[in-house]
N, C-alpha and C. Protein backbone atom coordinates (compact mmCIF):
# COMPACT_ATOMS: atom_id res chain seq x y z
N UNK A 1 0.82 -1.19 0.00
CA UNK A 1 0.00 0.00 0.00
C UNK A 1 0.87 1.26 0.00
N UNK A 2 2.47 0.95 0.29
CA UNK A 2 2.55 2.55 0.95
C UNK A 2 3.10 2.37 -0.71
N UNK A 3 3.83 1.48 -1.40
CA UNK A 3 4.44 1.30 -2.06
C UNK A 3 3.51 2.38 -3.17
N UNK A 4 2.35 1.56 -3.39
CA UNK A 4 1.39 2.74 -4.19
C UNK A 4 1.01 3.87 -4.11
N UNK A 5 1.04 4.04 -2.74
CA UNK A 5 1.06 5.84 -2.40
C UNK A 5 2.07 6.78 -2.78
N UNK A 6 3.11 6.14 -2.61
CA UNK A 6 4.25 6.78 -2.96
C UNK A 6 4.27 6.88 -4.63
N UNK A 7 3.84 5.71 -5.17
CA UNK A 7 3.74 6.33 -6.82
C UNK A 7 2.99 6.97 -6.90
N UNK A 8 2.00 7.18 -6.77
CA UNK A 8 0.68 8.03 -6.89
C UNK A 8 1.62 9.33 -6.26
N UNK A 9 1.58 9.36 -5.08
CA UNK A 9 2.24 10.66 -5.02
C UNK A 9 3.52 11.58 -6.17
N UNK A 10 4.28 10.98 -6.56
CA UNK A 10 5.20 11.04 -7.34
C UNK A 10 4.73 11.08 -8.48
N UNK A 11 3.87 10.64 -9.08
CA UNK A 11 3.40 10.81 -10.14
C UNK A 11 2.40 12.34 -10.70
N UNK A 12 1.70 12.69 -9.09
CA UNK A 12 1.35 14.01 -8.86
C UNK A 12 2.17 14.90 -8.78
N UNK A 13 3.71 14.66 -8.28
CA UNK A 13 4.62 15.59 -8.11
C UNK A 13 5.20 15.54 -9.27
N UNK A 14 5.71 14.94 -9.83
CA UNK A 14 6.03 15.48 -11.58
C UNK A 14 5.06 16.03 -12.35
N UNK A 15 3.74 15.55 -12.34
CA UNK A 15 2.74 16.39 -12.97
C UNK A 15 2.37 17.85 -12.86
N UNK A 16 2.45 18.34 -11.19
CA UNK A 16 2.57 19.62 -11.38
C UNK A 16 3.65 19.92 -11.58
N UNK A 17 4.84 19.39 -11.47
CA UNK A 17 6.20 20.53 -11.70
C UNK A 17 6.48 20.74 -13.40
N UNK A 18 5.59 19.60 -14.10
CA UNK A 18 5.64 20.02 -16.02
C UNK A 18 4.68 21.11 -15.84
N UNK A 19 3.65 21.09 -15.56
CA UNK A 19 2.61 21.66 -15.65
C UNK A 19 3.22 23.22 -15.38
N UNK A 20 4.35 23.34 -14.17
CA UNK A 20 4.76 24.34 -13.57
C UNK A 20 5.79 25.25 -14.56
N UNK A 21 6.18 24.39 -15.26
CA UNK A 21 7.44 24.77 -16.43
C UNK A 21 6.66 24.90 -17.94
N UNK A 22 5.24 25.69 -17.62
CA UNK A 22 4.64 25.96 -19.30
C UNK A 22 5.96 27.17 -19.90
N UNK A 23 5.96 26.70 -20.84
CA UNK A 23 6.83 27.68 -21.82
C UNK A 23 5.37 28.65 -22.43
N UNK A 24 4.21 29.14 -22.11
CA UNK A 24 3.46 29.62 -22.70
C UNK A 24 3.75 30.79 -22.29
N UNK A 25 3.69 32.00 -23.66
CA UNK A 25 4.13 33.16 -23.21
C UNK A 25 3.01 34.04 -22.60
N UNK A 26 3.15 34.77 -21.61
CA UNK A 26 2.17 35.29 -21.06
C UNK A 26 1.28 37.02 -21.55
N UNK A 27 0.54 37.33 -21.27
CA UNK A 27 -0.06 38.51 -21.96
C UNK A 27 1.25 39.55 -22.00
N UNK A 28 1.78 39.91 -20.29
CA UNK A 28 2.52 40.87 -20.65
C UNK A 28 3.87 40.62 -22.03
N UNK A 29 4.12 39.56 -22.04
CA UNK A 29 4.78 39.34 -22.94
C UNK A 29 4.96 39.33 -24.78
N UNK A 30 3.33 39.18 -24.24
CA UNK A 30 2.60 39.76 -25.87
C UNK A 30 2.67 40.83 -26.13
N UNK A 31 2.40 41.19 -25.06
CA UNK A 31 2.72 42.95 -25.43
C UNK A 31 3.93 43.49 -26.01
N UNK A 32 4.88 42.86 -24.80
CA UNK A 32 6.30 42.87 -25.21
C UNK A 32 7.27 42.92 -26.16
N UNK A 33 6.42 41.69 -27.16
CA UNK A 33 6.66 41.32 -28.37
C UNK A 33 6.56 42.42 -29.27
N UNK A 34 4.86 42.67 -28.80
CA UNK A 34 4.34 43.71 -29.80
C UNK A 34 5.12 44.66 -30.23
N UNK A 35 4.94 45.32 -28.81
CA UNK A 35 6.44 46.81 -28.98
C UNK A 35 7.65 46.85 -29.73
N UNK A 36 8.44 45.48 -29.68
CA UNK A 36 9.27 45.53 -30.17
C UNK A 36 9.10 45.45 -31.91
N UNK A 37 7.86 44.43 -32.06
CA UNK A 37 7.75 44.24 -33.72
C UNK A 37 7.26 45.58 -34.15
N UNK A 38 6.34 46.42 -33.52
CA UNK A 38 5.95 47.53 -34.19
C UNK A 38 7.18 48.84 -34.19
N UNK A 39 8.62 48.87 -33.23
CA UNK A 39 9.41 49.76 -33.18
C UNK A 39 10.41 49.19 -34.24
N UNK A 40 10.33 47.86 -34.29
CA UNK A 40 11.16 47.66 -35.72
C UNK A 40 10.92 47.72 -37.20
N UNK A 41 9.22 47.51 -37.25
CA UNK A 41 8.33 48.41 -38.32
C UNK A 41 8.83 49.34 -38.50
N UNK A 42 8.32 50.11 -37.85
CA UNK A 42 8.87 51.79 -37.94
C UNK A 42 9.90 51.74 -38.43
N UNK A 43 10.76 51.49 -37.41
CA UNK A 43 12.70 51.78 -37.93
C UNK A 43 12.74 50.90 -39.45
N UNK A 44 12.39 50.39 -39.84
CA UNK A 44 12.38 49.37 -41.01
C UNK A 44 12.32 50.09 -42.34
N UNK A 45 10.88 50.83 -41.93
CA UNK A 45 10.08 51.62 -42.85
C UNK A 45 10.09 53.25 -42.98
N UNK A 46 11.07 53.62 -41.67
CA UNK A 46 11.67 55.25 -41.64
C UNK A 46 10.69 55.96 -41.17
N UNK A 47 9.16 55.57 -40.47
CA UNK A 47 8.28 56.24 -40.06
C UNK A 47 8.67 56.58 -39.27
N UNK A 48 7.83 58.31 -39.31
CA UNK A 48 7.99 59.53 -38.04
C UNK A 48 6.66 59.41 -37.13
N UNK A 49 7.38 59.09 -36.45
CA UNK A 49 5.56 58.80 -35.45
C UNK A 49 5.12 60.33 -34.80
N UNK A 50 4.31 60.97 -35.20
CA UNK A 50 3.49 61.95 -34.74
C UNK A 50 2.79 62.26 -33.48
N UNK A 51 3.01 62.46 -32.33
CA UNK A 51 2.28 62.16 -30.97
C UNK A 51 0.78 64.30 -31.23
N UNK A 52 1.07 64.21 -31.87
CA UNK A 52 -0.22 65.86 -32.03
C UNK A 52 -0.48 65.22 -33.76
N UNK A 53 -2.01 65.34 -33.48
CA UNK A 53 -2.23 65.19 -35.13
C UNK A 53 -2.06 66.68 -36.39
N UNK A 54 -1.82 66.65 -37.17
CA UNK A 54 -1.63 67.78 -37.99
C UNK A 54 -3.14 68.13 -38.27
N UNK A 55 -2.92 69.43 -37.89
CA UNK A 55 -4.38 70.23 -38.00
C UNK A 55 -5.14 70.83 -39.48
N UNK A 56 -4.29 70.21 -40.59
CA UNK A 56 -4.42 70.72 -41.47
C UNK A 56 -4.72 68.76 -42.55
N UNK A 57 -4.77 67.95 -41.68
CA UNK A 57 -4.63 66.60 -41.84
C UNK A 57 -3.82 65.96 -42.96
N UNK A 58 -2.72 67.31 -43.32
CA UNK A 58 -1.67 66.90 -44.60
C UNK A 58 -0.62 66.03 -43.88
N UNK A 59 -0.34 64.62 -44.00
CA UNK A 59 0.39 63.94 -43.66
C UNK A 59 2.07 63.55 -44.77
N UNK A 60 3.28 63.59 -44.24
CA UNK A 60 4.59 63.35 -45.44
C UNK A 60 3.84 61.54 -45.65
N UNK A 61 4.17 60.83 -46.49
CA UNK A 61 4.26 59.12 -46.44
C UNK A 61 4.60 58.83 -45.55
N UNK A 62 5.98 58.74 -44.99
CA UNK A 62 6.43 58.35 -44.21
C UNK A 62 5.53 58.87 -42.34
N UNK A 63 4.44 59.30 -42.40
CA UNK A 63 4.56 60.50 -41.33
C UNK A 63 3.20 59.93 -40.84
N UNK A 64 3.26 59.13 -39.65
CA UNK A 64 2.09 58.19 -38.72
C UNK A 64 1.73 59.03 -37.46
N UNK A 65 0.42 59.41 -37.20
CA UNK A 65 0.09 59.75 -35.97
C UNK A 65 -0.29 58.55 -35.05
N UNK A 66 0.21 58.85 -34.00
CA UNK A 66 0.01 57.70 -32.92
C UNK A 66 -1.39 58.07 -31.94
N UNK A 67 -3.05 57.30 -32.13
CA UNK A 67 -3.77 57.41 -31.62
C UNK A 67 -3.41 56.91 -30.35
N UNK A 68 -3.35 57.82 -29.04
CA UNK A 68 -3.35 57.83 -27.79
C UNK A 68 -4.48 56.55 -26.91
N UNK A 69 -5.62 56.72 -27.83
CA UNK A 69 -6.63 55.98 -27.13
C UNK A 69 -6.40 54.68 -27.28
N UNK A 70 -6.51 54.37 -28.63
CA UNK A 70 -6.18 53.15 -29.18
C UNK A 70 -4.87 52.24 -29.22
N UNK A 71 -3.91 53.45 -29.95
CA UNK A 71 -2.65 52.68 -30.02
C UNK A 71 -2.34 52.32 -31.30
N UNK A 72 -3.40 52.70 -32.41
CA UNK A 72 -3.15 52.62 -33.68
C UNK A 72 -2.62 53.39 -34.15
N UNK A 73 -1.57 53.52 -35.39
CA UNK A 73 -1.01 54.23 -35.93
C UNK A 73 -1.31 54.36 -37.07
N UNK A 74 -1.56 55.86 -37.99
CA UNK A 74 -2.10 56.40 -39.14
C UNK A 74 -1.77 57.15 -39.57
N UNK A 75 -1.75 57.33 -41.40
CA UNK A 75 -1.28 58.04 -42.34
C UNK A 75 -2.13 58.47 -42.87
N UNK A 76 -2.78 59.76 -42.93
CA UNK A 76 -3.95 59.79 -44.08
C UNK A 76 -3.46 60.26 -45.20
N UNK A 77 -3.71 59.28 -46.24
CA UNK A 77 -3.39 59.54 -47.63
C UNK A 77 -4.28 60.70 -48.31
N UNK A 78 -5.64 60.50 -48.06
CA UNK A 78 -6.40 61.40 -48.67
C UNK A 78 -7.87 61.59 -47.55
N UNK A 79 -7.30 62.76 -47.14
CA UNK A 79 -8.78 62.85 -45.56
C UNK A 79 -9.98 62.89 -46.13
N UNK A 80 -10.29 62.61 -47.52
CA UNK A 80 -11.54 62.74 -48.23
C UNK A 80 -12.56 63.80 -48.17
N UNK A 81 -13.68 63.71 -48.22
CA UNK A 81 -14.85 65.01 -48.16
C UNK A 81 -15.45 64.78 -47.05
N UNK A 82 -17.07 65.29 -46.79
CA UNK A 82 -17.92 65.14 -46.12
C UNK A 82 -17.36 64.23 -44.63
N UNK A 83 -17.24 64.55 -43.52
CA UNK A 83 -16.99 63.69 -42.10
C UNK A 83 -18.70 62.90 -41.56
N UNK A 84 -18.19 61.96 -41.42
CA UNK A 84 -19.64 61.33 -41.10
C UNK A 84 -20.52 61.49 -39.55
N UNK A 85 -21.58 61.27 -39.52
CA UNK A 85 -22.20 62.42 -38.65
C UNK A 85 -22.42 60.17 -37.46
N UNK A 86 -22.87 60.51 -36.75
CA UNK A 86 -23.25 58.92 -35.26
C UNK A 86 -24.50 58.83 -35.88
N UNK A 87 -24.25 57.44 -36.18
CA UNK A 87 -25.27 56.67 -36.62
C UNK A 87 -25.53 56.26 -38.81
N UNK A 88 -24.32 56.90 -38.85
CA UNK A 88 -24.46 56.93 -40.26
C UNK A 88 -23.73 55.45 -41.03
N UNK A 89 -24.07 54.93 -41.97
CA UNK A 89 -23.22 53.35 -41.98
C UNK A 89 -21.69 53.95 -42.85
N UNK A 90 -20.70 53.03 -42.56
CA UNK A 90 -19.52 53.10 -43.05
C UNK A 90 -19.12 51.96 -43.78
N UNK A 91 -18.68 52.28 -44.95
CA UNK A 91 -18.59 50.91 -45.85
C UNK A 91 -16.62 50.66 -45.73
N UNK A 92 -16.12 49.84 -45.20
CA UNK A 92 -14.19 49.80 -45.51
C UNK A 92 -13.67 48.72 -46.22
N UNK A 93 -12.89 48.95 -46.90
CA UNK A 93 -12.08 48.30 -47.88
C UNK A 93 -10.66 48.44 -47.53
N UNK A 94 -10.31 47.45 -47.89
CA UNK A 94 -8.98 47.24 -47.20
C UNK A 94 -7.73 46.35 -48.42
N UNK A 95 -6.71 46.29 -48.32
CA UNK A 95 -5.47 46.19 -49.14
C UNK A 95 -4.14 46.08 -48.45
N UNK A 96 -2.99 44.83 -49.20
CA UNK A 96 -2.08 45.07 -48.61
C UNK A 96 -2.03 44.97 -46.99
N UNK A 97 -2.18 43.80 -46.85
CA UNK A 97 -2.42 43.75 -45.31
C UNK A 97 -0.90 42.61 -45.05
N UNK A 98 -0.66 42.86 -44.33
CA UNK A 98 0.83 42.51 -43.70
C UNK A 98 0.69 42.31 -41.88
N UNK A 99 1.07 40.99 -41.56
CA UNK A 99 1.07 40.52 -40.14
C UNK A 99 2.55 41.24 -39.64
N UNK A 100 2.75 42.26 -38.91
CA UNK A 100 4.18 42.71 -38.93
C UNK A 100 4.52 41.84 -37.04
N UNK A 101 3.52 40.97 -36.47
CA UNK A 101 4.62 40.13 -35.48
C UNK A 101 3.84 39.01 -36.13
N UNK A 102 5.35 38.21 -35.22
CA UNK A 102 5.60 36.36 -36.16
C UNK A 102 6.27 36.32 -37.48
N UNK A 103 6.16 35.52 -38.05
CA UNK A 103 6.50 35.02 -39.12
C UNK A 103 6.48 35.36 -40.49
N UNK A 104 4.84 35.36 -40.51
CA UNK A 104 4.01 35.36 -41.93
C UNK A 104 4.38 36.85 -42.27
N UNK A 105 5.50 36.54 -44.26
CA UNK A 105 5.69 38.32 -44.77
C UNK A 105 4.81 37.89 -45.37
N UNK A 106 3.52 37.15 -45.52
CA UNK A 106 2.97 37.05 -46.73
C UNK A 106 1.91 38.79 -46.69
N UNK A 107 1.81 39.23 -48.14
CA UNK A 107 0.82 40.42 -47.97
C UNK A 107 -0.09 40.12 -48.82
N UNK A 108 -1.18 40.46 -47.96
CA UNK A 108 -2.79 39.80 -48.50
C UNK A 108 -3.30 40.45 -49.08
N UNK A 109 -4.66 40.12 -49.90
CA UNK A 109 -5.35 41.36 -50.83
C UNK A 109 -6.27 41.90 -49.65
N UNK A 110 -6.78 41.30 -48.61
CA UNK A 110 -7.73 42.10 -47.94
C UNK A 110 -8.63 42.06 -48.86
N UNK A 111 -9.97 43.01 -48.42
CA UNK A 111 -11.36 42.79 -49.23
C UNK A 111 -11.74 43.83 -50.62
N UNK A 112 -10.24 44.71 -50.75
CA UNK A 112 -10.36 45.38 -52.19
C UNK A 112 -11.21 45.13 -53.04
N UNK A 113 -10.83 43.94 -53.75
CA UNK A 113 -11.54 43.46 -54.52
C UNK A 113 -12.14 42.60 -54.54
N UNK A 114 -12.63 42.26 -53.34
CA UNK A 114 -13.37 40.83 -52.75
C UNK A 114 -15.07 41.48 -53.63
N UNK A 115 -15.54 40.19 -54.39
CA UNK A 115 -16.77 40.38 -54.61
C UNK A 115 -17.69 40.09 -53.25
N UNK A 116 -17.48 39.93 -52.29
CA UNK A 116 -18.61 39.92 -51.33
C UNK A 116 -18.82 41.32 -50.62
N UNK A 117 -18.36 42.51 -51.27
CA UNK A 117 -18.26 43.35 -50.57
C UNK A 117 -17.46 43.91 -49.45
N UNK A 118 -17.69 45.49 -49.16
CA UNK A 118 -16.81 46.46 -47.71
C UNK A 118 -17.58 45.29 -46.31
N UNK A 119 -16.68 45.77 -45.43
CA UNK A 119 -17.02 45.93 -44.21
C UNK A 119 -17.92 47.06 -43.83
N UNK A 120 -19.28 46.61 -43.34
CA UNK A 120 -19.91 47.66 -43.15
C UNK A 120 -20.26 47.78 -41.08
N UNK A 121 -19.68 49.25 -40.91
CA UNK A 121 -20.74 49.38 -39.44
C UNK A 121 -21.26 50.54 -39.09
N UNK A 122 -21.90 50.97 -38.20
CA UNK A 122 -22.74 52.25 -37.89
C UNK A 122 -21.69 52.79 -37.07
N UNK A 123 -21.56 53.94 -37.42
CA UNK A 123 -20.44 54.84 -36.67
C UNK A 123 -21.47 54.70 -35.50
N UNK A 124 -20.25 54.56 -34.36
CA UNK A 124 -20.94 55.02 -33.04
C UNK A 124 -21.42 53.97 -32.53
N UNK A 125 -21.99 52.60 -32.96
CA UNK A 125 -22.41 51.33 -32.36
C UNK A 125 -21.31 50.46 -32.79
N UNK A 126 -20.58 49.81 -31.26
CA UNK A 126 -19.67 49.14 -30.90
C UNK A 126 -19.91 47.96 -31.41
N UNK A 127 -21.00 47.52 -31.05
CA UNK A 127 -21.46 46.05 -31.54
C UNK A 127 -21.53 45.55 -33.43
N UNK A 128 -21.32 47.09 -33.74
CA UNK A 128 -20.97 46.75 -35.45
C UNK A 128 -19.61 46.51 -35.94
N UNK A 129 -18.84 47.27 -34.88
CA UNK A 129 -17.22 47.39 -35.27
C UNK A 129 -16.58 45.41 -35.38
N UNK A 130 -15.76 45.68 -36.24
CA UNK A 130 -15.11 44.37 -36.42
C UNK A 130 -13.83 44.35 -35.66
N UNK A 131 -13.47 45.63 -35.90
CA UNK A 131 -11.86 46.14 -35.31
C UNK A 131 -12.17 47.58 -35.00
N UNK A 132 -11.99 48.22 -33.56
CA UNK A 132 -12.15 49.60 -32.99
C UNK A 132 -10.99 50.01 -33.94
N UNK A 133 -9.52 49.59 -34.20
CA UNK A 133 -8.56 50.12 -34.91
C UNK A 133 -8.89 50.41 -35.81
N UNK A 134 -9.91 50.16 -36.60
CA UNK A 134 -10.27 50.97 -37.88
C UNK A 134 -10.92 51.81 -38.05
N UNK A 135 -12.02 52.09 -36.92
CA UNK A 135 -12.85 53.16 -36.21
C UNK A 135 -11.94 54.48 -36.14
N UNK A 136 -10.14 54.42 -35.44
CA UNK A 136 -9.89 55.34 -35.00
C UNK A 136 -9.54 56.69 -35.82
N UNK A 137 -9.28 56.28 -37.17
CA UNK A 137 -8.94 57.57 -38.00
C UNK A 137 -10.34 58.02 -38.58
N UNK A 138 -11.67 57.90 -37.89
CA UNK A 138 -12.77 58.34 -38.86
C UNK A 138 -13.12 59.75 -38.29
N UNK A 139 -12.87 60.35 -36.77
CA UNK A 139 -13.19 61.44 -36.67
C UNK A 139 -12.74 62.20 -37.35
N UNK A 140 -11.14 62.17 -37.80
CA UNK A 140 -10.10 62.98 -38.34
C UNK A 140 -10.62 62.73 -40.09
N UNK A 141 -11.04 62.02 -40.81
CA UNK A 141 -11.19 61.75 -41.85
C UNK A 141 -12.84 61.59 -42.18
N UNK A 142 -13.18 61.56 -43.90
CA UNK A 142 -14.19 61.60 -43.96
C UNK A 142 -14.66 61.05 -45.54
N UNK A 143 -15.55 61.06 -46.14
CA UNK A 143 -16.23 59.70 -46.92
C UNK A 143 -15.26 60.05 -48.42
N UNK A 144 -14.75 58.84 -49.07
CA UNK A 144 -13.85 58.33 -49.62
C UNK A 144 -12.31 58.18 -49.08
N UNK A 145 -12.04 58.63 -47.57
CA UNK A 145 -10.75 58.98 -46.69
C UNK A 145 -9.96 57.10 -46.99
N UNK A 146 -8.70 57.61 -47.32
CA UNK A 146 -7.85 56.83 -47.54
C UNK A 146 -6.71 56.86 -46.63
N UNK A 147 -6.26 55.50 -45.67
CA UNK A 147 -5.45 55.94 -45.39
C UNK A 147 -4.50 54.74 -44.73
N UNK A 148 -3.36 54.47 -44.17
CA UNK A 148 -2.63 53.22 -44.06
C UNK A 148 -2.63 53.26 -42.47
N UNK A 149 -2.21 52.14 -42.05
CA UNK A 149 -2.48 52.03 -40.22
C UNK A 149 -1.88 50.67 -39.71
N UNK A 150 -1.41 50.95 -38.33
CA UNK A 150 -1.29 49.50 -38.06
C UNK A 150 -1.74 49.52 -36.68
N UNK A 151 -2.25 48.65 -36.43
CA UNK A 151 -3.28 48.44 -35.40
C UNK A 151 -2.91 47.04 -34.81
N UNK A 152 -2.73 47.89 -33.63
CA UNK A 152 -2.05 46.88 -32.46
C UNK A 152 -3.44 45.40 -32.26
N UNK A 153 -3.03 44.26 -31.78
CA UNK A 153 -3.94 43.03 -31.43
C UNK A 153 -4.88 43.68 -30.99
N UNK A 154 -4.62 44.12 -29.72
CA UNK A 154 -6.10 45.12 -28.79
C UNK A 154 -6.79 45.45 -29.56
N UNK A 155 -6.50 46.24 -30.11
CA UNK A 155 -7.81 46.56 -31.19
C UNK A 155 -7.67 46.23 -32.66
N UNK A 156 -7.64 44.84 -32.77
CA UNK A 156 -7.91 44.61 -33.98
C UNK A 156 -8.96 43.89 -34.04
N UNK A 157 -9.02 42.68 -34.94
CA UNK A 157 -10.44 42.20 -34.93
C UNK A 157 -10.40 41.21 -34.45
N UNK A 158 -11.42 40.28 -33.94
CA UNK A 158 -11.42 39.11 -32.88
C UNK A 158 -10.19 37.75 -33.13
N UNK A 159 -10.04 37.76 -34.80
CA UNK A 159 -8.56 36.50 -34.98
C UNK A 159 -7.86 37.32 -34.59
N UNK A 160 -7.10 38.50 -34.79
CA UNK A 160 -5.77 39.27 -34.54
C UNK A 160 -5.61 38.89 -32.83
N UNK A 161 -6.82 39.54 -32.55
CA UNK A 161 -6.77 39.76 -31.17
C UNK A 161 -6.46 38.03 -29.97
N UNK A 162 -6.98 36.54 -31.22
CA UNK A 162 -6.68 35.41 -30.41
C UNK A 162 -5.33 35.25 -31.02
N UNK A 163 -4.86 35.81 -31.85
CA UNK A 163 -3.74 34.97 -32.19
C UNK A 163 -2.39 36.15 -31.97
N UNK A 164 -2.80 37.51 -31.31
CA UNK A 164 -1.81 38.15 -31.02
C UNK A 164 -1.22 38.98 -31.99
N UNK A 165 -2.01 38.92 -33.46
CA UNK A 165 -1.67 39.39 -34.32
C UNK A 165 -1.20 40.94 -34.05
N UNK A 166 -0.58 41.58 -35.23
CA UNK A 166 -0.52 43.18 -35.15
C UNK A 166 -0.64 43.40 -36.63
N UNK A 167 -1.18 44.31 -37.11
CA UNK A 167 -1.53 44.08 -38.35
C UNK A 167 -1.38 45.76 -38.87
N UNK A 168 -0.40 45.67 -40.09
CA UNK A 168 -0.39 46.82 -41.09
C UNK A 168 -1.14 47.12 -42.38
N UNK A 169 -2.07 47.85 -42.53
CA UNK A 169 -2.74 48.20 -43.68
C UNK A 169 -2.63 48.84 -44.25
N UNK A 170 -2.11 48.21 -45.75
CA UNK A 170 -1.32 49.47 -46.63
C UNK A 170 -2.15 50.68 -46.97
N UNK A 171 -3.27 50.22 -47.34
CA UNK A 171 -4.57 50.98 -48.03
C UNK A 171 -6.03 50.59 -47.05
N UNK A 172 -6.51 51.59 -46.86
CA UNK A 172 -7.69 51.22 -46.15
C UNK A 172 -8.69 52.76 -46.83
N UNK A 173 -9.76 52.36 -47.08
CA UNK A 173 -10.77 53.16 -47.54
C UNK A 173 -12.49 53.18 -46.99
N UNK A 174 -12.46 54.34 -47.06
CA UNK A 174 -13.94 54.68 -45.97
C UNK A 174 -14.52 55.54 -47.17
N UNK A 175 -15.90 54.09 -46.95
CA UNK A 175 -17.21 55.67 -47.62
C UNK A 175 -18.39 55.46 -46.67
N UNK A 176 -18.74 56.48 -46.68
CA UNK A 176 -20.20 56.98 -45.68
C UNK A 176 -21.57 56.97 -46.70
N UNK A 177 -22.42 55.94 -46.53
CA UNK A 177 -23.41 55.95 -46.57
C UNK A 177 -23.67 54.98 -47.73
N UNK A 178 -22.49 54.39 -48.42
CA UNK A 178 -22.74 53.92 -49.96
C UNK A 178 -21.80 52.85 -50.06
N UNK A 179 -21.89 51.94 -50.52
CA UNK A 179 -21.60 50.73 -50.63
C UNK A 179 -20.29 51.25 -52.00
């Protein structure tokens, strides 16, 4: 009997001490990661990160404002016309999409030219957004607004966000009210 206790015991005591040695990396560490893949973006790509947005919303290429709230970073290529008013629908199209942590350089078409259509949500209702990171350049911009971003996991869309993704969008396009 004791003979079996003692395996049984021992067999519990190696079990938690693997269990104790997960190599799984932990949130803060995701983060960790993050920072570093998005400061080597930058340095990679020569971006000037902007902490005040330009009041005149003329951005250089190279020249990213860093949303405070979010954590996304943005270029507006073209701040477009008309700014959309809460409650109005937003149609986005997207291009050139690049995972900048992990592995994958592959760059995707995104839904450009996807025949199933934009991403559509109601400015202002959360429960439409796919990704808040794409939400964040719409106050500053307005219907046909073009513009590139990379948007940390936190706010990206529910895969980014399980798989830790960080995601750069070469081209991203907003229209208000029209498909």
């Amino acid at each position: 009997m004791r003979k079996k206790s003692f395996r049984i015991s021992f067999m519990i005591i190696v079990l938690l001490f693997t269990l104790s040695c997960n190599d799984t990396a932990t949130y803060i560490d995701r983060l960790n990661d993050e920072k570093k893949a998005i400061k080597a973006f930058i340095s990679e790509n020569n971006i000037t990160v902007l902490k005040e947005y330009p009041s005149d919303s003329v951005f250089a290429p190279n020249e990213f404002y860093l949303d405070p709230t979010t954590g996304v970073y943005y270029n507006v290529i073209d701040k477009g016309s008309y700014k959309p008013n809460l409650g109005d629908e937003i149609y986005i199209r997207y291009k050139d999409v690049r995972y900048i942590s992990g592995n994958d350089t592959t760059v995707y078409d995104g839904n450009y030219f996807s025949l199933y259509g934009p991403v559509e949500l109601i400015y202002g209702n959360l429960n439409t957004y796919q990704s808040t990171g794409w939400v964040a350049p719409i106050p500053n911009v307005g219907h046909e607004a073009k513009v590139k971003m990379i948007v940390p996991f936190n706010s990206g869309t529910t895969y980014d966000q399980s798989y830790y993704y960080t995601v750069y969008y070469g081209l991203m396009e907003y229209r208000i009210g029209q498909n």
